[in-house]
N, C-alpha and C. Protein backbone atom coordinates (compact mmCIF):
# COMPACT_ATOMS: atom_id res chain seq x y z
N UNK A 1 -55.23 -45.34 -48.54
CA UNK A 1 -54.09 -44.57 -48.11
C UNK A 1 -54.53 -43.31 -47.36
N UNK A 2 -55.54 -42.71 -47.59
CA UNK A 2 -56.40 -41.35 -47.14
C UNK A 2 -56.43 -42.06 -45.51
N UNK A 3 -56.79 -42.70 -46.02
CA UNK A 3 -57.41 -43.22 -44.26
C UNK A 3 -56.49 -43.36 -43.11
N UNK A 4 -55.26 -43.93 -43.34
CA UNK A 4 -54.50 -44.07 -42.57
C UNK A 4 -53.90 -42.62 -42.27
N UNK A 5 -54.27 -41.78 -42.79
CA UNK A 5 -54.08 -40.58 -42.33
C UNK A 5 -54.87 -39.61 -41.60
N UNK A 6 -56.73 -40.12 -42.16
CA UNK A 6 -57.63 -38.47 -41.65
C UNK A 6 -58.19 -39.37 -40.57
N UNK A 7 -57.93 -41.05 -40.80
CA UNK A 7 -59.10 -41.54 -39.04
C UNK A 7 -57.93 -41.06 -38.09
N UNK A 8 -57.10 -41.17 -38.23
CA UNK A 8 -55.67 -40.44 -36.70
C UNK A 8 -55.95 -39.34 -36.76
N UNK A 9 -55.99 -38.59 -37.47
CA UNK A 9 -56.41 -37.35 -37.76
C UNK A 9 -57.43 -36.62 -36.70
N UNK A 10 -58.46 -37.27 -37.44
CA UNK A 10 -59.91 -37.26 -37.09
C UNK A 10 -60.27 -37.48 -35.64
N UNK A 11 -59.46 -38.74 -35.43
CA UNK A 11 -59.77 -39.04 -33.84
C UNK A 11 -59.17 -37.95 -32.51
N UNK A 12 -57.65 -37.58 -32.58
CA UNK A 12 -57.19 -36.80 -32.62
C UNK A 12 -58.13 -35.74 -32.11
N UNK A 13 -58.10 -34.95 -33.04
CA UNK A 13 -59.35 -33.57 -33.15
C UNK A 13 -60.64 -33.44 -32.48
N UNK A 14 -61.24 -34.99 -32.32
CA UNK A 14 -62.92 -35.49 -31.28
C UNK A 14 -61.86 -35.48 -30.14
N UNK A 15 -60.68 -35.63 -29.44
CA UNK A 15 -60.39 -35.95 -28.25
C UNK A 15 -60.18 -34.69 -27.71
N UNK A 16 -59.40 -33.82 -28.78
CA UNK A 16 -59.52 -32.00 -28.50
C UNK A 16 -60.40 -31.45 -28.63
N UNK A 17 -61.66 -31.90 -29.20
CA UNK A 17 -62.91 -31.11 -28.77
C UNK A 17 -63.64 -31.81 -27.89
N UNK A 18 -63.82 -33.00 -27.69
CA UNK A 18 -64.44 -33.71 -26.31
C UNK A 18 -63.91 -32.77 -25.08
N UNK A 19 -62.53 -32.67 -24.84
CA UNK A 19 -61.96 -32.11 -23.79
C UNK A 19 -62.30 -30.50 -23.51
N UNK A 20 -62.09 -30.07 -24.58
CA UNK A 20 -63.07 -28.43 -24.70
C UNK A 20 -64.04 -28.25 -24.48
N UNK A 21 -65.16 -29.12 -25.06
CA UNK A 21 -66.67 -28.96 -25.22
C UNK A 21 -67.16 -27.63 -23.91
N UNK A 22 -66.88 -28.21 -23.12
CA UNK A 22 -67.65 -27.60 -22.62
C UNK A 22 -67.28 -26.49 -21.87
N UNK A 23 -66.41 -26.09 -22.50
CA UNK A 23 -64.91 -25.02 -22.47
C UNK A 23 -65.60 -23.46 -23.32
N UNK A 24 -65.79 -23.97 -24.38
CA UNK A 24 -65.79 -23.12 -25.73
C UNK A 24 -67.14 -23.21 -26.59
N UNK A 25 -68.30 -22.70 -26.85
CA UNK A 25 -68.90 -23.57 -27.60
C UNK A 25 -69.05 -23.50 -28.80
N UNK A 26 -67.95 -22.20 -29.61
CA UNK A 26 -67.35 -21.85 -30.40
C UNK A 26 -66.63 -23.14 -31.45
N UNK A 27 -66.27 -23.66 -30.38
CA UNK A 27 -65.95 -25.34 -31.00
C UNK A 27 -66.57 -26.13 -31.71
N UNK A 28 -67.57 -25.87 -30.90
CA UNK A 28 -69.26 -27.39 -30.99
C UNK A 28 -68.96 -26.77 -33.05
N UNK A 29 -69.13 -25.38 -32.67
CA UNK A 29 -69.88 -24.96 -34.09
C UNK A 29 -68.69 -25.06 -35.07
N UNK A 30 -67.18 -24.93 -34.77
CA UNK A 30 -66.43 -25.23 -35.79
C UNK A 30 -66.45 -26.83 -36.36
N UNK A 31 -66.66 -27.73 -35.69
CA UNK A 31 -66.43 -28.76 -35.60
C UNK A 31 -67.94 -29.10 -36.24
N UNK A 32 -68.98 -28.65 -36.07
CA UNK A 32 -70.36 -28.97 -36.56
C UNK A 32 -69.95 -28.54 -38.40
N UNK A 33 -69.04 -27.56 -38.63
CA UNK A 33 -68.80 -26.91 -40.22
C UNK A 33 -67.78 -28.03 -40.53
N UNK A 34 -66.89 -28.42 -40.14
CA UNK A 34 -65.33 -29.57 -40.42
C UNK A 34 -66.84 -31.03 -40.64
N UNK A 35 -67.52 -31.38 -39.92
CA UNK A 35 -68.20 -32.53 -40.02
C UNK A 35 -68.80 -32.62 -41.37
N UNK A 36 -69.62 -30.99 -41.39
CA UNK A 36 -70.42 -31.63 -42.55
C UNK A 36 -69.75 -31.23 -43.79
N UNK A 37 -68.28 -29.98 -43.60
CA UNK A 37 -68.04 -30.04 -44.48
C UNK A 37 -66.98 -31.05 -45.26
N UNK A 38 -66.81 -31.85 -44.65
CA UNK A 38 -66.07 -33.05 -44.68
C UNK A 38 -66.97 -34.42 -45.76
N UNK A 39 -68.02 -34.45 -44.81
CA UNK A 39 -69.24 -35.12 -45.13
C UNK A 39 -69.71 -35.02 -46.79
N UNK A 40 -69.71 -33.59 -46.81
CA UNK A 40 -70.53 -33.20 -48.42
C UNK A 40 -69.42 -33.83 -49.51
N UNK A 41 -68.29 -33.16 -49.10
CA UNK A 41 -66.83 -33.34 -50.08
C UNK A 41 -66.79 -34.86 -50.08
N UNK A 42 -66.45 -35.78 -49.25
CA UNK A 42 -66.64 -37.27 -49.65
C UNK A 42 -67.23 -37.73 -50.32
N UNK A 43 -68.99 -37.31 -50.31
CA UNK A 43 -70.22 -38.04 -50.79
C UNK A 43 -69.85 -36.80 -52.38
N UNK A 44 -69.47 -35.65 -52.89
CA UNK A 44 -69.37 -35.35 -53.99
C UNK A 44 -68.28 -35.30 -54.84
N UNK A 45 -67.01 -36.13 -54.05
CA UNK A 45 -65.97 -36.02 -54.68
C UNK A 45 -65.39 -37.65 -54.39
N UNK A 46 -65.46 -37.97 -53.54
CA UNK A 46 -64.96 -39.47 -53.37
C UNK A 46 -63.66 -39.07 -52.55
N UNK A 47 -63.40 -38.33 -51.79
CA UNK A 47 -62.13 -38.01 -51.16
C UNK A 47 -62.42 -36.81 -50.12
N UNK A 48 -62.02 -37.02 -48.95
CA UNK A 48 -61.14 -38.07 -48.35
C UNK A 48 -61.15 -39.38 -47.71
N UNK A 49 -62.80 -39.19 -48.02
CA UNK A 49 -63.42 -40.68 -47.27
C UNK A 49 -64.20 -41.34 -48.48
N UNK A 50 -62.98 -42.40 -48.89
CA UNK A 50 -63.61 -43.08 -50.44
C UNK A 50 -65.24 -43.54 -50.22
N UNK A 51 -65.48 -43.98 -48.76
CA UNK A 51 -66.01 -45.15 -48.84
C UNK A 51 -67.49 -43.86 -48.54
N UNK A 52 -68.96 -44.37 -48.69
CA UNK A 52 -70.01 -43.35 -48.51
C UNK A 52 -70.61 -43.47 -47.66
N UNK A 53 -70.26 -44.90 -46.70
CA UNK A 53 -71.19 -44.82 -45.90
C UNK A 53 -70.20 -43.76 -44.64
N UNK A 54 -69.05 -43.75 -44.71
CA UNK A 54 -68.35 -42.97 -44.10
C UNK A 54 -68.28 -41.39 -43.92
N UNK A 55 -68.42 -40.94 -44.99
CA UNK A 55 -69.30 -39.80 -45.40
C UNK A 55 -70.93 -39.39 -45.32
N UNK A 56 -71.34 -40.44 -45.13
CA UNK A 56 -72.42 -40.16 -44.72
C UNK A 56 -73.11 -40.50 -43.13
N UNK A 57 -72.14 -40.85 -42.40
CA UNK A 57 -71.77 -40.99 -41.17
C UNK A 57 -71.17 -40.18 -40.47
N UNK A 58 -70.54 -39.12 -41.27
CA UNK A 58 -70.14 -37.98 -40.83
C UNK A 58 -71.07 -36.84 -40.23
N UNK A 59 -72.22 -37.02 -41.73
CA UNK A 59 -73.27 -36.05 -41.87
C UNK A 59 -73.94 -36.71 -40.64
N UNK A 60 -74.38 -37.30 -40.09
CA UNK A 60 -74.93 -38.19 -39.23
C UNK A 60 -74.71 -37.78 -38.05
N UNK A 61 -73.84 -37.91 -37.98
CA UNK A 61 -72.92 -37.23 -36.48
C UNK A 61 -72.98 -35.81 -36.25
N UNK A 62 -72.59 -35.00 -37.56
CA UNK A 62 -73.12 -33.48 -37.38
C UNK A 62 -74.40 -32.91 -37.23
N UNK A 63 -75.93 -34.13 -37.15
CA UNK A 63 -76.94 -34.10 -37.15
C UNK A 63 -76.61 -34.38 -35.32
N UNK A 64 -76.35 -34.92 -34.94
CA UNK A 64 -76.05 -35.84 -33.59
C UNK A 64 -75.61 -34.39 -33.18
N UNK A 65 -74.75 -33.31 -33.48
CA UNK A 65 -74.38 -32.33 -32.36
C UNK A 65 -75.24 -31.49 -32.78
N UNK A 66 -76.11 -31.11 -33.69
CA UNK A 66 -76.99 -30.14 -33.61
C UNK A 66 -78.19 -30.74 -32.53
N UNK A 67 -78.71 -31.83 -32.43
CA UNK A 67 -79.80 -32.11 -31.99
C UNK A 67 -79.11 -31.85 -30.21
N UNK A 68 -77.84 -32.39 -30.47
CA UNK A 68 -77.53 -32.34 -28.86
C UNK A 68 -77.43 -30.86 -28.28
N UNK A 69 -76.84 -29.77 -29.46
CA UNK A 69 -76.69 -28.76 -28.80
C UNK A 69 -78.13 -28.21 -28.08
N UNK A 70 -79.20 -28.54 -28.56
CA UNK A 70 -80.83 -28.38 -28.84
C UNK A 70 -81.17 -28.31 -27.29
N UNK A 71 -80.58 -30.19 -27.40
CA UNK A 71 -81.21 -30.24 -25.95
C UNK A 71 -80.92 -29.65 -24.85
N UNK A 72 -79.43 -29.30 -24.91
CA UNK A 72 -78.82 -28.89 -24.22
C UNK A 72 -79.53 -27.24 -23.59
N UNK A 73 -80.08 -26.63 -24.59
CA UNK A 73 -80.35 -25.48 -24.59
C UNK A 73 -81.93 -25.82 -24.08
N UNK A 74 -82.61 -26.62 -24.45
CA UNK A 74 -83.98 -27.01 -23.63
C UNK A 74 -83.90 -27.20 -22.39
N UNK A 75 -83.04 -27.73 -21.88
CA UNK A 75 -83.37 -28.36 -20.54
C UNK A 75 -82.29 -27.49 -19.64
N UNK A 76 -82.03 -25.83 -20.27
CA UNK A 76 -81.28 -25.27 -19.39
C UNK A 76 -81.40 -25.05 -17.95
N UNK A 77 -83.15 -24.81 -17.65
CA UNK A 77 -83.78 -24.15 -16.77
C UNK A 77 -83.71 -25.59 -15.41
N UNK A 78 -83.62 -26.83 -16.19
CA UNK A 78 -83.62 -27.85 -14.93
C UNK A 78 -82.27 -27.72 -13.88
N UNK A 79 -81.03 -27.08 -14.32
CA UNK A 79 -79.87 -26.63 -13.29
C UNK A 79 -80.64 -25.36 -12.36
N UNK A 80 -81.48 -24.65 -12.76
CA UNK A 80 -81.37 -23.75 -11.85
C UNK A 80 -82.91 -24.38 -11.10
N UNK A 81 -83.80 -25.21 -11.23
CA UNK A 81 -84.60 -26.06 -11.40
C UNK A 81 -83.86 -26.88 -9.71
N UNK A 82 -82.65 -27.61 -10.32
CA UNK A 82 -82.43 -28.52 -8.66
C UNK A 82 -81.80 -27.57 -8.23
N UNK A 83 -81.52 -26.61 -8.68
CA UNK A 83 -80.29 -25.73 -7.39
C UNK A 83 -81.74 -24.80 -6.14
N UNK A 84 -83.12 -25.03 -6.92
CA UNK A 84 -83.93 -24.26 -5.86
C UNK A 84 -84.60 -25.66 -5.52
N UNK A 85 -84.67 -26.66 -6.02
CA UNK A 85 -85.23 -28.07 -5.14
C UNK A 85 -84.39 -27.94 -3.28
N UNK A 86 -83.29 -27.96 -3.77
CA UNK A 86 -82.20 -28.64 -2.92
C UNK A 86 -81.99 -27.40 -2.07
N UNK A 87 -82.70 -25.66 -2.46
CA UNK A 87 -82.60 -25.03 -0.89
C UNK A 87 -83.75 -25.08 -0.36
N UNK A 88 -84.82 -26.38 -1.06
CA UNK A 88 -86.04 -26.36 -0.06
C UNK A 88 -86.89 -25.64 -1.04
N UNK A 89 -87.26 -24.60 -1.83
CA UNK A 89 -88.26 -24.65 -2.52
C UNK A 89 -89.17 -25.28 -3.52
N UNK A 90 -90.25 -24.78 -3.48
CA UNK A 90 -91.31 -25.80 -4.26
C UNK A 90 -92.08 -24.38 -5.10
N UNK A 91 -92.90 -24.93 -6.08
CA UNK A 91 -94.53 -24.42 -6.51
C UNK A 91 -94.23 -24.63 -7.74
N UNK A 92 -95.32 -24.13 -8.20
CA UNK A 92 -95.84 -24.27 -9.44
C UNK A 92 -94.43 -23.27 -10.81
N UNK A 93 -93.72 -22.39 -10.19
CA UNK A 93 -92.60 -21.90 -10.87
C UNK A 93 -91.45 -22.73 -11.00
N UNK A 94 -91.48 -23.70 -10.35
CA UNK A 94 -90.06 -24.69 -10.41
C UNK A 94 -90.43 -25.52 -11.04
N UNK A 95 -92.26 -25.89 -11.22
CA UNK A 95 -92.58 -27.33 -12.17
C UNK A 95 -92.30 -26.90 -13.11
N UNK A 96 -92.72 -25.61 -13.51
CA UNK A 96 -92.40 -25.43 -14.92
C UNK A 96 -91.48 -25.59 -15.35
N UNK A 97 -90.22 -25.27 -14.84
CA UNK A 97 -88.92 -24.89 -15.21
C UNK A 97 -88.11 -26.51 -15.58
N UNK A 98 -88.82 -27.35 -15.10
CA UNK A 98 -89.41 -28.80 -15.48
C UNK A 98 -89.94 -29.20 -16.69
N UNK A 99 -90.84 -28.81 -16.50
CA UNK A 99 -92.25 -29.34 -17.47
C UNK A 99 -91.64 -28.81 -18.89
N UNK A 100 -91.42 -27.40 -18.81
CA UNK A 100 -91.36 -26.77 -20.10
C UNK A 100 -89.79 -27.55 -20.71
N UNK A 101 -88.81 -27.50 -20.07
CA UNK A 101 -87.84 -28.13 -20.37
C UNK A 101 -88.09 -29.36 -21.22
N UNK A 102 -88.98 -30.27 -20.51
CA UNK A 102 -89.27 -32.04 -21.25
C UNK A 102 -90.06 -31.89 -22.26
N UNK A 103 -90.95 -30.65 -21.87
CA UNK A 103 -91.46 -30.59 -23.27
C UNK A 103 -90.94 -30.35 -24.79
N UNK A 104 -89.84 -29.32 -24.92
CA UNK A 104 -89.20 -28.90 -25.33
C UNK A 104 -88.31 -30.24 -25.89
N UNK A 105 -87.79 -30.87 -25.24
CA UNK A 105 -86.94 -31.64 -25.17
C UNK A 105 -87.11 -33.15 -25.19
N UNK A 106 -88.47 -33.43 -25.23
CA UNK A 106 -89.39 -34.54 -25.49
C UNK A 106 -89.30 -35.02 -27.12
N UNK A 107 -89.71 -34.46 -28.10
CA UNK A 107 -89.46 -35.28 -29.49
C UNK A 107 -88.08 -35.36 -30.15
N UNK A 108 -86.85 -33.75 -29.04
CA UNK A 108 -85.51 -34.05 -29.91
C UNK A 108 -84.78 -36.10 -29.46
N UNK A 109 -85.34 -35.81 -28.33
CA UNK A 109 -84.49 -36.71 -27.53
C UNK A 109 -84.77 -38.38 -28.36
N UNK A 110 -85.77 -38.39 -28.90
CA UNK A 110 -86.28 -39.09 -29.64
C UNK A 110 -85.58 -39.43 -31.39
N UNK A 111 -85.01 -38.61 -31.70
CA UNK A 111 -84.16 -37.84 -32.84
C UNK A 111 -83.16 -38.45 -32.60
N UNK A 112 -82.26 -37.82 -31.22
CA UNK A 112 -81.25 -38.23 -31.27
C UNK A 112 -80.83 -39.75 -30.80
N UNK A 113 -81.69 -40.39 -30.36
CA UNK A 113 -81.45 -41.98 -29.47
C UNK A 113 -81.52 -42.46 -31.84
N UNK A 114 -82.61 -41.91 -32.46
CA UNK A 114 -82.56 -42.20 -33.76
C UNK A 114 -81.65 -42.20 -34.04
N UNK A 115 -80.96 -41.43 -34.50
CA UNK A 115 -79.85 -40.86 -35.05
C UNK A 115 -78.24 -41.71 -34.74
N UNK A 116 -78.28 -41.83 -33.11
CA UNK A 116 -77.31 -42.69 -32.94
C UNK A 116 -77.90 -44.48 -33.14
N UNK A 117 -78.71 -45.30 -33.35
CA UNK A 117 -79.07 -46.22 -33.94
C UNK A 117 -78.65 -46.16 -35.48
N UNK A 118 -78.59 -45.03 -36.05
CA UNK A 118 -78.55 -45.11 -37.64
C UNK A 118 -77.31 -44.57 -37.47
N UNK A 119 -76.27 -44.17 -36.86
CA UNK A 119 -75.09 -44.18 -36.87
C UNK A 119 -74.38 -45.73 -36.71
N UNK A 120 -74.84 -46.55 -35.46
CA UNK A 120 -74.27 -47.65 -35.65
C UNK A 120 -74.96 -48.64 -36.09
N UNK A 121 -76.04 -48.53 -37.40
CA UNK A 121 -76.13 -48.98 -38.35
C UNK A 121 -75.17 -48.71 -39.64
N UNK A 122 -74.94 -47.90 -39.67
CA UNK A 122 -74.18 -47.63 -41.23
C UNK A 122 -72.93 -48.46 -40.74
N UNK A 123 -72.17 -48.17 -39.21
CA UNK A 123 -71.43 -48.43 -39.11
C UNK A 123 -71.30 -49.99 -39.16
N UNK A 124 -72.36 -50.83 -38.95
CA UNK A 124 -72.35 -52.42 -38.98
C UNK A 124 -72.46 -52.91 -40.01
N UNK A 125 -73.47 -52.46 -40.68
CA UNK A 125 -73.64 -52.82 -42.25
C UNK A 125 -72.90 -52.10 -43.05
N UNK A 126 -72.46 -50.82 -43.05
CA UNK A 126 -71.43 -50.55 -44.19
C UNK A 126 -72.44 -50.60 -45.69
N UNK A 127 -73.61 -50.28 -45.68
CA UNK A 127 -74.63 -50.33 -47.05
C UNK A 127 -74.17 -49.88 -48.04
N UNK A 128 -73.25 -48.42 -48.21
CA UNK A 128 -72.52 -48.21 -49.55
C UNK A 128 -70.95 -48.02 -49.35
């Protein structure tokens, strides 16, 4: 009975912050606290999401926007990176602004391709 109420709910709320995101990022972080605090309360109370792998799919996902906010913040320097490709400059200050980025951004990216595999694992198998 929970359900037929917080997945409308729920979905709802990802379509108002999908549309914000990149509006507010004040959001990312309310919505990163609603995930996991959603997440903990299921897996220690059994409500509002009876089921655990659901709850723990939550937590999953709030792992999924921290790692994304990450990258996001690594690979800032590659926008200003093509905006001096594309008036014609070059050297060794623009590789970096490159290099350091992938570096940076080299083992999250790895995390998160994880992370969403073990999201739509729980979601196929349903384990608890």
């Amino acid at each position: 009975a929970y359900a037929v109420v917080w997945i409308p709910s729920f979905l709802i709320f990802m379509i108002a912050v999908g549309y914000c995101l990149y509006r507010e990022r004040r959001i990312i972080r309310t919505h990163l606290v609603d995930e996991v605090a959603l997440g903990v309360i299921s897996l220690l109370r059994g409500a509002p999401f009876t089921a655990k792998w659901i709850a723990t799919k939550l937590l999953v996902y709030a792992a999924l926007l921290m790692v994304g906010q990450y990258l996001r913040v690594s690979i800032r320097g590659w926008r200003l990176g093509f905006i001096r490709l594309r008036k014609g400059e070059s050297g060794p200050d623009i590789d970096a602004l490159f290099s350091d980025g992938r570096r940076r951004a080299k083992y999250a990216a790895f995390v998160f391709w994880a992370l969403i595999v073990t999201m739509a694992w729980l979601g196929i198998a349903q384990p608890f």
